[in-house]
N, C-alpha and C. Protein backbone atom coordinates (compact mmCIF):
# COMPACT_ATOMS: atom_id res chain seq x y z
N UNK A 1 0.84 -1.18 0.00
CA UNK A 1 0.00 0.00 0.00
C UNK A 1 0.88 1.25 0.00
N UNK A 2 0.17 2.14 -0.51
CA UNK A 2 0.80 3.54 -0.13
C UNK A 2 0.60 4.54 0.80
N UNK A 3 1.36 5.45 1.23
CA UNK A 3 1.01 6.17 2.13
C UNK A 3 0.78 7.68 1.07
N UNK A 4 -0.82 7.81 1.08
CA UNK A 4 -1.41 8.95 0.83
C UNK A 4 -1.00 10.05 1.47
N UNK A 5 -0.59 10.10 2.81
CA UNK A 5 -0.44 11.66 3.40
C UNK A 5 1.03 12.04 2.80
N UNK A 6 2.08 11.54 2.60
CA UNK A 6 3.16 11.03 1.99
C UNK A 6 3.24 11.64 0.32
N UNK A 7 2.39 11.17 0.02
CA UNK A 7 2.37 11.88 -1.58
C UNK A 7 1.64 13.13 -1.50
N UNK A 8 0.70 13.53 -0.63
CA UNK A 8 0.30 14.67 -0.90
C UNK A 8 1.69 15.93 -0.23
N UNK A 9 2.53 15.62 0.76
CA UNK A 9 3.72 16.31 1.40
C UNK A 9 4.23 15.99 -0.21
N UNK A 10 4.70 15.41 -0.61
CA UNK A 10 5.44 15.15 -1.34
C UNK A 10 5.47 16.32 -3.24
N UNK A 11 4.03 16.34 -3.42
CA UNK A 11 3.56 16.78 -4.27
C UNK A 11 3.02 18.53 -3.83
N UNK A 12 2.73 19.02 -2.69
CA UNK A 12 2.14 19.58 -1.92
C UNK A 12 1.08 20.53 -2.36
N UNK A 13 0.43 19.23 -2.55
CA UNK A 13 -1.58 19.93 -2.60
C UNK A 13 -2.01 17.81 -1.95
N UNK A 14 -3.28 18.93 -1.96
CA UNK A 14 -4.17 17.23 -1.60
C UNK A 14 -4.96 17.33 -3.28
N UNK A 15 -4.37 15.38 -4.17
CA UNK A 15 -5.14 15.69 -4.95
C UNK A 15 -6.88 15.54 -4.87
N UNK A 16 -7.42 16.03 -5.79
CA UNK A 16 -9.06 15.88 -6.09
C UNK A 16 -9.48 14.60 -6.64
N UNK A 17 -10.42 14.13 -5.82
CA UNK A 17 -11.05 12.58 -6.12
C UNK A 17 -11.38 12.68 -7.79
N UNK A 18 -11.76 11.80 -8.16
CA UNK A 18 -12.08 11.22 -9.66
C UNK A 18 -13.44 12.08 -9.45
N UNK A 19 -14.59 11.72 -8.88
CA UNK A 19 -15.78 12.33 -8.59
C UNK A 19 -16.11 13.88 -8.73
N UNK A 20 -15.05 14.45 -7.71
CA UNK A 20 -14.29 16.18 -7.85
C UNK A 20 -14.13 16.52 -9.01
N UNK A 21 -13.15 15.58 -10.02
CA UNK A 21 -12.84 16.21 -10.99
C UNK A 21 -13.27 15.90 -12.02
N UNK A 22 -14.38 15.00 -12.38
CA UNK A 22 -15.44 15.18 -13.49
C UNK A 22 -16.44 15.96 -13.11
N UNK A 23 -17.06 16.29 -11.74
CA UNK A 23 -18.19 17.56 -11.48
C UNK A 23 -17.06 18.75 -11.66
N UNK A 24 -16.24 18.99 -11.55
CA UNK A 24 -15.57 20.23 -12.12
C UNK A 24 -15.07 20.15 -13.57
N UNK A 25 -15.44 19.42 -14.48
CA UNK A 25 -15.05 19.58 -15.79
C UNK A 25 -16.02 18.69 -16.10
N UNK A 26 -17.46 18.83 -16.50
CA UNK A 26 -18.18 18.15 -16.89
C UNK A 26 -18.00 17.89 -18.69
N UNK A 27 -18.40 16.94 -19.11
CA UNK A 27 -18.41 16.65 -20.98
C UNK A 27 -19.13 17.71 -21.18
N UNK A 28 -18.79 18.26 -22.46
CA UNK A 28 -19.81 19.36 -23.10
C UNK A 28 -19.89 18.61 -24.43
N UNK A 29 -21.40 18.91 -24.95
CA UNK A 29 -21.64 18.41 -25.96
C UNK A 29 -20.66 17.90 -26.85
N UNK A 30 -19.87 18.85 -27.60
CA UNK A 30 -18.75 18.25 -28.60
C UNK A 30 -18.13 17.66 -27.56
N UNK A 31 -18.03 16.84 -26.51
CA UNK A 31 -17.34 15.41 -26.27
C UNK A 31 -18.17 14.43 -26.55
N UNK A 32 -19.08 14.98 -26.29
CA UNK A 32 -20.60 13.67 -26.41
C UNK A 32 -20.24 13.31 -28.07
N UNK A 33 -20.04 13.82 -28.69
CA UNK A 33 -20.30 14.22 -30.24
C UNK A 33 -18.93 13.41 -30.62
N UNK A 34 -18.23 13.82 -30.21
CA UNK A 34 -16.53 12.88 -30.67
C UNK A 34 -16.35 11.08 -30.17
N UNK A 35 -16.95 11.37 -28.90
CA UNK A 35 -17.04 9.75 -28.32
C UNK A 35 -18.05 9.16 -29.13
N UNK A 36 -19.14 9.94 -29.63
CA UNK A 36 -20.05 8.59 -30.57
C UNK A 36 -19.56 8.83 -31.45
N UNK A 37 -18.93 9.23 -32.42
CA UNK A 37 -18.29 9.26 -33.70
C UNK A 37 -16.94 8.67 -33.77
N UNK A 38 -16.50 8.49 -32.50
CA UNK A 38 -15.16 8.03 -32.54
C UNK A 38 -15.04 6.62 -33.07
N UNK A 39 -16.15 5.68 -33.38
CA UNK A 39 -16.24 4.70 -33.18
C UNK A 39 -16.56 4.29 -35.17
N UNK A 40 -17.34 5.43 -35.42
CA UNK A 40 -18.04 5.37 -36.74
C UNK A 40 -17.36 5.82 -38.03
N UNK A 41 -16.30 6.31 -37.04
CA UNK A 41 -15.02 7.26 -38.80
C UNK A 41 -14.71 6.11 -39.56
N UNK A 42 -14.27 5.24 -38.81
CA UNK A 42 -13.38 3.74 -39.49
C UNK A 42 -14.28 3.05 -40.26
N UNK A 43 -16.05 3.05 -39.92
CA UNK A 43 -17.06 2.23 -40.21
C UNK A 43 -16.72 3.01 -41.63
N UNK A 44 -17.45 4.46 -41.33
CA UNK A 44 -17.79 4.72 -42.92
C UNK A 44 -16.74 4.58 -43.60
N UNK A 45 -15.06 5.30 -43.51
CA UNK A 45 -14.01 4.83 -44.04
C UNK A 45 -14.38 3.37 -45.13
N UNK A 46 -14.55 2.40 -44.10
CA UNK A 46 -14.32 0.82 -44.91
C UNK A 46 -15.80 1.35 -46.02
N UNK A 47 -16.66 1.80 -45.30
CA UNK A 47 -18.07 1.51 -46.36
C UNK A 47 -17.96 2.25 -47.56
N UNK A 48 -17.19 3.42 -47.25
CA UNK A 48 -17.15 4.23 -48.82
C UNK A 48 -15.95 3.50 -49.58
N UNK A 49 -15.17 3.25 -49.38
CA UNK A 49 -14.44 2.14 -49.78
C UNK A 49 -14.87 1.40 -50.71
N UNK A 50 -15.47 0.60 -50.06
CA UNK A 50 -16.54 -0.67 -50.25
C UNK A 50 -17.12 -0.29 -51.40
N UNK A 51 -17.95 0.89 -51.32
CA UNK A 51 -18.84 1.00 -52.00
C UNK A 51 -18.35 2.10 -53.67
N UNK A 52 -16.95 2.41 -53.45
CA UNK A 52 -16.64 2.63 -54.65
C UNK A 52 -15.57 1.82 -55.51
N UNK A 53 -15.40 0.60 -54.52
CA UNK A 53 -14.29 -0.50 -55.11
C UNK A 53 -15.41 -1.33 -55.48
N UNK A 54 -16.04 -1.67 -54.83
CA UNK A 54 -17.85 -2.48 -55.67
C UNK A 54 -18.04 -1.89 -56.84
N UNK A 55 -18.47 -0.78 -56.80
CA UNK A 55 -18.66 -0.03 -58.37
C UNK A 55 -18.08 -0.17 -58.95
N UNK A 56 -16.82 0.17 -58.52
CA UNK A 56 -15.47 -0.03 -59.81
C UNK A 56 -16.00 -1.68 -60.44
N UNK A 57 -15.57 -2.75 -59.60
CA UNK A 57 -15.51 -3.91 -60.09
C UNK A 57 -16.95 -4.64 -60.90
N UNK A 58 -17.94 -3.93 -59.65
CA UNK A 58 -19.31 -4.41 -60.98
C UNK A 58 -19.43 -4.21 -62.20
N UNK A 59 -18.79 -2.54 -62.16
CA UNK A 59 -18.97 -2.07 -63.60
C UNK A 59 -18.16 -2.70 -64.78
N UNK A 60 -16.69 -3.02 -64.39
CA UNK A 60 -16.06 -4.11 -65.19
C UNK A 60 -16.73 -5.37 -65.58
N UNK A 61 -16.88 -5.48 -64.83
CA UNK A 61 -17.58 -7.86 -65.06
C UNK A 61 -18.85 -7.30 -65.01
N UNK A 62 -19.86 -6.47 -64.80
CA UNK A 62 -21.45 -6.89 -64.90
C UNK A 62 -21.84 -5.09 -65.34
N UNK A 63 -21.45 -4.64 -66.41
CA UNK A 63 -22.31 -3.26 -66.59
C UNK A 63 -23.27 -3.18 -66.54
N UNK A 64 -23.74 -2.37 -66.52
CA UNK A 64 -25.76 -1.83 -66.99
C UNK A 64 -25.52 -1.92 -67.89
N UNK A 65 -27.22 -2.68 -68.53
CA UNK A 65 -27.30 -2.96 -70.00
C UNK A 65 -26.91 -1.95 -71.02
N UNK A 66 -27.39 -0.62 -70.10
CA UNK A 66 -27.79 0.68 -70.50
C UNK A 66 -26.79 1.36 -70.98
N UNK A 67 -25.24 0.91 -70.31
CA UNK A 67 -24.41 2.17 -69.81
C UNK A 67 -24.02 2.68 -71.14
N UNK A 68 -24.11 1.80 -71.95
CA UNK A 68 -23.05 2.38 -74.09
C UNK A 68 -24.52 3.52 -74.11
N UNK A 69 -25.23 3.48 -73.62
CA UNK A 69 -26.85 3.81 -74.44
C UNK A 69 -26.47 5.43 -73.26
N UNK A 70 -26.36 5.42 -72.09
CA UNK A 70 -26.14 6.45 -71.25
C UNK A 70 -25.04 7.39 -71.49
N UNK A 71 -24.03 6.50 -71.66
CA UNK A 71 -22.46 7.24 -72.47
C UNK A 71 -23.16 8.23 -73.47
N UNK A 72 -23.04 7.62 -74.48
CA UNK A 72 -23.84 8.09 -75.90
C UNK A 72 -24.62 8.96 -75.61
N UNK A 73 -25.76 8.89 -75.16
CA UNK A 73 -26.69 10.25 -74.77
C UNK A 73 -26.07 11.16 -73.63
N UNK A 74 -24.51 11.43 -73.58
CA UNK A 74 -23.92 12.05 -73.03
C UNK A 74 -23.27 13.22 -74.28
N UNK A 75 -23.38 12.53 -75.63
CA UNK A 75 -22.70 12.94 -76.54
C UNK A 75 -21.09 12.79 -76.61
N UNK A 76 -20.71 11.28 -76.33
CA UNK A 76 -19.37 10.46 -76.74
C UNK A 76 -19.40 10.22 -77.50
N UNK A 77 -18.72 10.02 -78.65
CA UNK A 77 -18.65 9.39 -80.33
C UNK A 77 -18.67 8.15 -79.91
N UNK A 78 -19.00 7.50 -80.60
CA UNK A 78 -19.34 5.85 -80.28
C UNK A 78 -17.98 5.25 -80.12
N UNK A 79 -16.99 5.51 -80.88
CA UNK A 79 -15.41 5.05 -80.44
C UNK A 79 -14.86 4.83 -79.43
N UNK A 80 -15.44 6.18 -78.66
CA UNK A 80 -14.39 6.26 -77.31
C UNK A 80 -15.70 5.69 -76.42
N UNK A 81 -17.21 5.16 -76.48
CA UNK A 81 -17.62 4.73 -75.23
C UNK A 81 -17.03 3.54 -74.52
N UNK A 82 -16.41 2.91 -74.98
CA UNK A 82 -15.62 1.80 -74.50
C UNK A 82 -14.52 2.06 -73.48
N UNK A 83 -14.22 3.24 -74.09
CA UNK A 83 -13.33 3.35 -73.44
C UNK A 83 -13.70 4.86 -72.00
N UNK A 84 -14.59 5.74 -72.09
CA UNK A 84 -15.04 5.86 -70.92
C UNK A 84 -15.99 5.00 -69.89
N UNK A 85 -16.54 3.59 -70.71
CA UNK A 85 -17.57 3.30 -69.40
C UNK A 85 -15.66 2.62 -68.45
N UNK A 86 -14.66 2.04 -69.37
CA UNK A 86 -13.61 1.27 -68.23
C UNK A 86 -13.02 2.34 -67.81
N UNK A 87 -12.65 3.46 -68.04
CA UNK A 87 -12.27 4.98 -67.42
C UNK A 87 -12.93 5.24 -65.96
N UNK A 88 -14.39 5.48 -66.58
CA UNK A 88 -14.99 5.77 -65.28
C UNK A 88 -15.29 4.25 -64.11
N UNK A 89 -15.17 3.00 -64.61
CA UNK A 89 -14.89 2.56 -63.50
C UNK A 89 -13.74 1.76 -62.89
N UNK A 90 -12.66 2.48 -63.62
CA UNK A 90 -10.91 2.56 -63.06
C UNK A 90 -10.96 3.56 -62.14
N UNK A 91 -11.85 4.55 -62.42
CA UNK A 91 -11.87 5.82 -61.42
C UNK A 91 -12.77 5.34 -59.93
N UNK A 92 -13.69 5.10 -60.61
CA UNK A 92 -14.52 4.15 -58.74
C UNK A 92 -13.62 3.48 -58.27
N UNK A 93 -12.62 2.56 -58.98
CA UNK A 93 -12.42 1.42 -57.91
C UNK A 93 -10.65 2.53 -57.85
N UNK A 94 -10.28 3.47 -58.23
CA UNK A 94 -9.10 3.75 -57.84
C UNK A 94 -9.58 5.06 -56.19
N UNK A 95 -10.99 5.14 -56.20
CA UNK A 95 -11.38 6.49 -55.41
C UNK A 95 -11.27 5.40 -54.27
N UNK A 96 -11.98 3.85 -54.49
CA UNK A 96 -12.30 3.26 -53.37
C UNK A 96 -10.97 3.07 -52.75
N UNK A 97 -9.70 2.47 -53.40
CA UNK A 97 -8.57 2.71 -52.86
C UNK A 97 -7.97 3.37 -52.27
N UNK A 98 -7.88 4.96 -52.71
CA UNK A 98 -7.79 6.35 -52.36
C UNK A 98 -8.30 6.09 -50.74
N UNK A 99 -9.48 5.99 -50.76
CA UNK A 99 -10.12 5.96 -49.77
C UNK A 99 -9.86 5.25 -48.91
N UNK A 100 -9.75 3.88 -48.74
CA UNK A 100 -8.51 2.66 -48.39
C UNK A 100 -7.29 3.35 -47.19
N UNK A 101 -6.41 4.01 -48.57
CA UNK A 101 -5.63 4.20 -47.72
C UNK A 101 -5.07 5.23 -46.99
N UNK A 102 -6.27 6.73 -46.90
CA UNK A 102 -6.87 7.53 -46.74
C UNK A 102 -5.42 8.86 -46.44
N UNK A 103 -4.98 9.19 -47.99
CA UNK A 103 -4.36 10.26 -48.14
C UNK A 103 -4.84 11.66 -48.20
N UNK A 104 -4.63 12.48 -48.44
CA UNK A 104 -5.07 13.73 -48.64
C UNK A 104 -6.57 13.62 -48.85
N UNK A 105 -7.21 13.41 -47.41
CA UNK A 105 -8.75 13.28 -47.29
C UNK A 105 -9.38 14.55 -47.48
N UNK A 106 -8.66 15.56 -47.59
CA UNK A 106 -9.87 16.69 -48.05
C UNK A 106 -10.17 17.32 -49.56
N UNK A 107 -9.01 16.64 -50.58
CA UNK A 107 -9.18 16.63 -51.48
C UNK A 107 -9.88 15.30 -52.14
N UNK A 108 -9.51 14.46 -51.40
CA UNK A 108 -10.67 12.98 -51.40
C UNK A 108 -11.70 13.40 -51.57
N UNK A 109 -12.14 14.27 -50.46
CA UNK A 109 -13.51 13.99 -50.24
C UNK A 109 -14.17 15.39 -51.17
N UNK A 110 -13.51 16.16 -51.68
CA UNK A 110 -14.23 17.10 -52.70
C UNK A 110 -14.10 16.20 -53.66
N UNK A 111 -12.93 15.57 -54.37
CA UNK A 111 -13.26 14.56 -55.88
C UNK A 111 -14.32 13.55 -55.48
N UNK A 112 -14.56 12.92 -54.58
CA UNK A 112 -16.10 12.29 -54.47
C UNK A 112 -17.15 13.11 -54.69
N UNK A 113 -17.13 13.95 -53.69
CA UNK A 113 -18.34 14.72 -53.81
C UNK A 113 -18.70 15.03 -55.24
N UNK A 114 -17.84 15.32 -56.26
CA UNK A 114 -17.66 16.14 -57.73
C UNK A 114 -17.89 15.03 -58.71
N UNK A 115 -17.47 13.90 -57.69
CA UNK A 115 -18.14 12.68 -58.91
C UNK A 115 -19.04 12.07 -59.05
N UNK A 116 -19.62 12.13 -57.69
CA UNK A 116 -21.46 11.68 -57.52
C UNK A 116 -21.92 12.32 -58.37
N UNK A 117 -21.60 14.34 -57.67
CA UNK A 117 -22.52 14.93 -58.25
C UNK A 117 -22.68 14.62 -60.05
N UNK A 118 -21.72 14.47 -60.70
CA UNK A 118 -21.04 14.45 -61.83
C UNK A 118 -22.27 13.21 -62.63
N UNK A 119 -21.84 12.16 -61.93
CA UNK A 119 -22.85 11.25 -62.31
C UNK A 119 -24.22 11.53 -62.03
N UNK A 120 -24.40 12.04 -61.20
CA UNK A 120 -25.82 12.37 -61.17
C UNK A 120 -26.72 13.55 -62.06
N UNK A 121 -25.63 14.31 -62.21
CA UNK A 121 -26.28 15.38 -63.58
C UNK A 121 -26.38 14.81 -64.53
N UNK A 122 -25.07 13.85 -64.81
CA UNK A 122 -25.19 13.41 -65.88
C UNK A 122 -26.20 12.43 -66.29
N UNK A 123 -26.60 11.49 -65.55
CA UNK A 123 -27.76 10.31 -65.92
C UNK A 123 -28.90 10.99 -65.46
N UNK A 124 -28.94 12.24 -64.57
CA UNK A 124 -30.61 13.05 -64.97
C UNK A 124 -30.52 13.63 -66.34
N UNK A 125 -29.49 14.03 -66.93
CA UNK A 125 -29.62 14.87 -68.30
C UNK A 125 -29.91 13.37 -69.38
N UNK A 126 -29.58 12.57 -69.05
CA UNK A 126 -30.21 11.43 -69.84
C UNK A 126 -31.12 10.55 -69.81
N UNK A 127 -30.83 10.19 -68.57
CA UNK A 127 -32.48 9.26 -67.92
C UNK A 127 -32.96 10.00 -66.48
N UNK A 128 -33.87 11.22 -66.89
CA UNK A 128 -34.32 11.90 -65.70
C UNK A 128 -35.52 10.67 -64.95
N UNK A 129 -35.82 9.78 -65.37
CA UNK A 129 -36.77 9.00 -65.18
C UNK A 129 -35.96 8.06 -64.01
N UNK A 130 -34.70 8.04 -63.75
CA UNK A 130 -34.20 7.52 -62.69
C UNK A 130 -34.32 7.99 -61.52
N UNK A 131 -34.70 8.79 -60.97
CA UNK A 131 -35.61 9.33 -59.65
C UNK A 131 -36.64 8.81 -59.35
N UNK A 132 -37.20 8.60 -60.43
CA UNK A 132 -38.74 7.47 -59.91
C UNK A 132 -38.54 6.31 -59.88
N UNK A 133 -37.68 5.67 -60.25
CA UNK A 133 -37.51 4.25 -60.38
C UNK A 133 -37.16 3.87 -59.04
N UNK A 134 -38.50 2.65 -58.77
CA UNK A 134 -38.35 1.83 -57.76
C UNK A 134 -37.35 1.56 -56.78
N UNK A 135 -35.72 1.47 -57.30
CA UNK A 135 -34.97 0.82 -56.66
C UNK A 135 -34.17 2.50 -56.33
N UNK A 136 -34.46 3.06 -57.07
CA UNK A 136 -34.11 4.74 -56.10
C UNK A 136 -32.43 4.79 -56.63
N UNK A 137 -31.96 4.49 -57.94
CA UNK A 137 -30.64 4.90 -58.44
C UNK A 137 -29.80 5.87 -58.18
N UNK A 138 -30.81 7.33 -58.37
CA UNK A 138 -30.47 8.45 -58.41
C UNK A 138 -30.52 8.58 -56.98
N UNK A 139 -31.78 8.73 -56.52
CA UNK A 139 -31.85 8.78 -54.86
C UNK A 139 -31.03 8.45 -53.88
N UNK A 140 -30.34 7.67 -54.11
CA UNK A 140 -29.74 6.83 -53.32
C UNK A 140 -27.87 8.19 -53.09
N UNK A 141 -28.17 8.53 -54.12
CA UNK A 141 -26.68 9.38 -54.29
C UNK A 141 -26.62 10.19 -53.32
N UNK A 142 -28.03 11.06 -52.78
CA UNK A 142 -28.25 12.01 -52.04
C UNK A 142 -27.62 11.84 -50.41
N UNK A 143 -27.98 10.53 -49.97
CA UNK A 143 -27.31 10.04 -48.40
C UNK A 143 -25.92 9.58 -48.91
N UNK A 144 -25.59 9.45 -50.28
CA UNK A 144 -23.85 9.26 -50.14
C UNK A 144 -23.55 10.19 -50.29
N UNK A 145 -23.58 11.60 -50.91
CA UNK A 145 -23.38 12.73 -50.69
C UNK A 145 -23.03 13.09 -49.18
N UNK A 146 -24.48 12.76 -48.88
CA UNK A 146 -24.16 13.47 -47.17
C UNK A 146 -23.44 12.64 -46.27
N UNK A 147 -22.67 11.11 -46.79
CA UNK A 147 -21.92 10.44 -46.11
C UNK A 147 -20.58 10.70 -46.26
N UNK A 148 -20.14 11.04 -47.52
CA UNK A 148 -19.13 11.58 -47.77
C UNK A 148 -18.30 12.64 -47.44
N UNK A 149 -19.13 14.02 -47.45
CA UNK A 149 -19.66 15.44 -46.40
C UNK A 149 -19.10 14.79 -44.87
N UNK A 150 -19.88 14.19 -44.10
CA UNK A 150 -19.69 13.99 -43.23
C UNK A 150 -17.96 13.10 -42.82
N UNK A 151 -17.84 12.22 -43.45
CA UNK A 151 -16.64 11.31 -43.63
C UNK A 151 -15.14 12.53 -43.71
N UNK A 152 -15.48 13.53 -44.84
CA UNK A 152 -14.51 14.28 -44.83
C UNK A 152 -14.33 15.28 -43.58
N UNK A 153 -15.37 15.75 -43.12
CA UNK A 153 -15.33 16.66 -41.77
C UNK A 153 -15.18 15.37 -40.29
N UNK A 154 -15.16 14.51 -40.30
CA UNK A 154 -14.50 13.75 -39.17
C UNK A 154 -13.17 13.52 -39.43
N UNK A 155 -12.08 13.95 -40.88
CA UNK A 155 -10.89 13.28 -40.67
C UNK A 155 -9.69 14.14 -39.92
N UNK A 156 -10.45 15.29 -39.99
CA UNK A 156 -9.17 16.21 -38.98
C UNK A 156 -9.22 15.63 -37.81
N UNK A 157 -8.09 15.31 -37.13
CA UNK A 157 -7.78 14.96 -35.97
C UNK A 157 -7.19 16.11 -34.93
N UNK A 158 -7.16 17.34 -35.40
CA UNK A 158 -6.61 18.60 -35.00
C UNK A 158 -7.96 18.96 -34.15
């Protein structure tokens, strides 16, 4: 055991119980806010990942029937659609990497943001009818938007 009166001569104050010194420095919201997020940076990290190394690779081995037909009504000469639908998904699965191994996350996370949006003007200027569709194509961009948004404002550690 130790002798408490001993360390306080020693140190010379009496320290403050654990009890003392969380009622004198109580959490303020932004701690509340960092401790539940502390847990969720890494989640979304892997999921945006995930979810632009998926793209990348679906789009290689399983395109949309559509995508030469979407290119094209982009106004690509028929030559080069071949070669933007494997462009644009060298670019998903190189963002999902990016993302992976999470370099210069604030320029990350504006070239995501610029490429959703990107795709998403672009297949409303061609199939605006993808907003209504059942499985929510377009829709779906809107909460990766705001996951992305969010993903980039949790990576400062400052």
């Amino acid at each position: 055991m130790s002798d408490a009166a001993a360390f306080e001569r020693a140190i010379g104050f009496r320290p403050r119980t654990m009890t003392a010194a969380f009622e004198a420095a109580p959490s303020h919201v932004q701690d509340r806010w960092h401790a539940r997020l502390y847990f969720l940076r890494p989640v979304l990290t892997v999921m945006l990942s995930l979810l632009w190394l998926g793209s990348g690779i679906a789009g290689l081995f399983n395109p949309p029937q559509n995508a030469d037909a979407v290119i094209a009504g982009l106004g690509v000469p028929a030559s080069f659609i071949p070669t933007v639908r494997y462009g644009l998904c060298v670019l998903d699965f190189a963002l999902g990497a990016a993302v992976a191994i999470g370099r210069s996350w604030r320029a990350l996370g504006l070239l995501q943001i610029c490429v959703v949006a990107i795709y998403t003007i672009g297949l409303t200027w061609v199939m605006p009818n993808l907003w209504a569709d059942g499985y929510g194509p377009l829709l779906k961009n809107l909460p990766i938007l705001a996951a992305i948004a969010v993903w980039t404002a949790l990576q400062d550690d400052r």
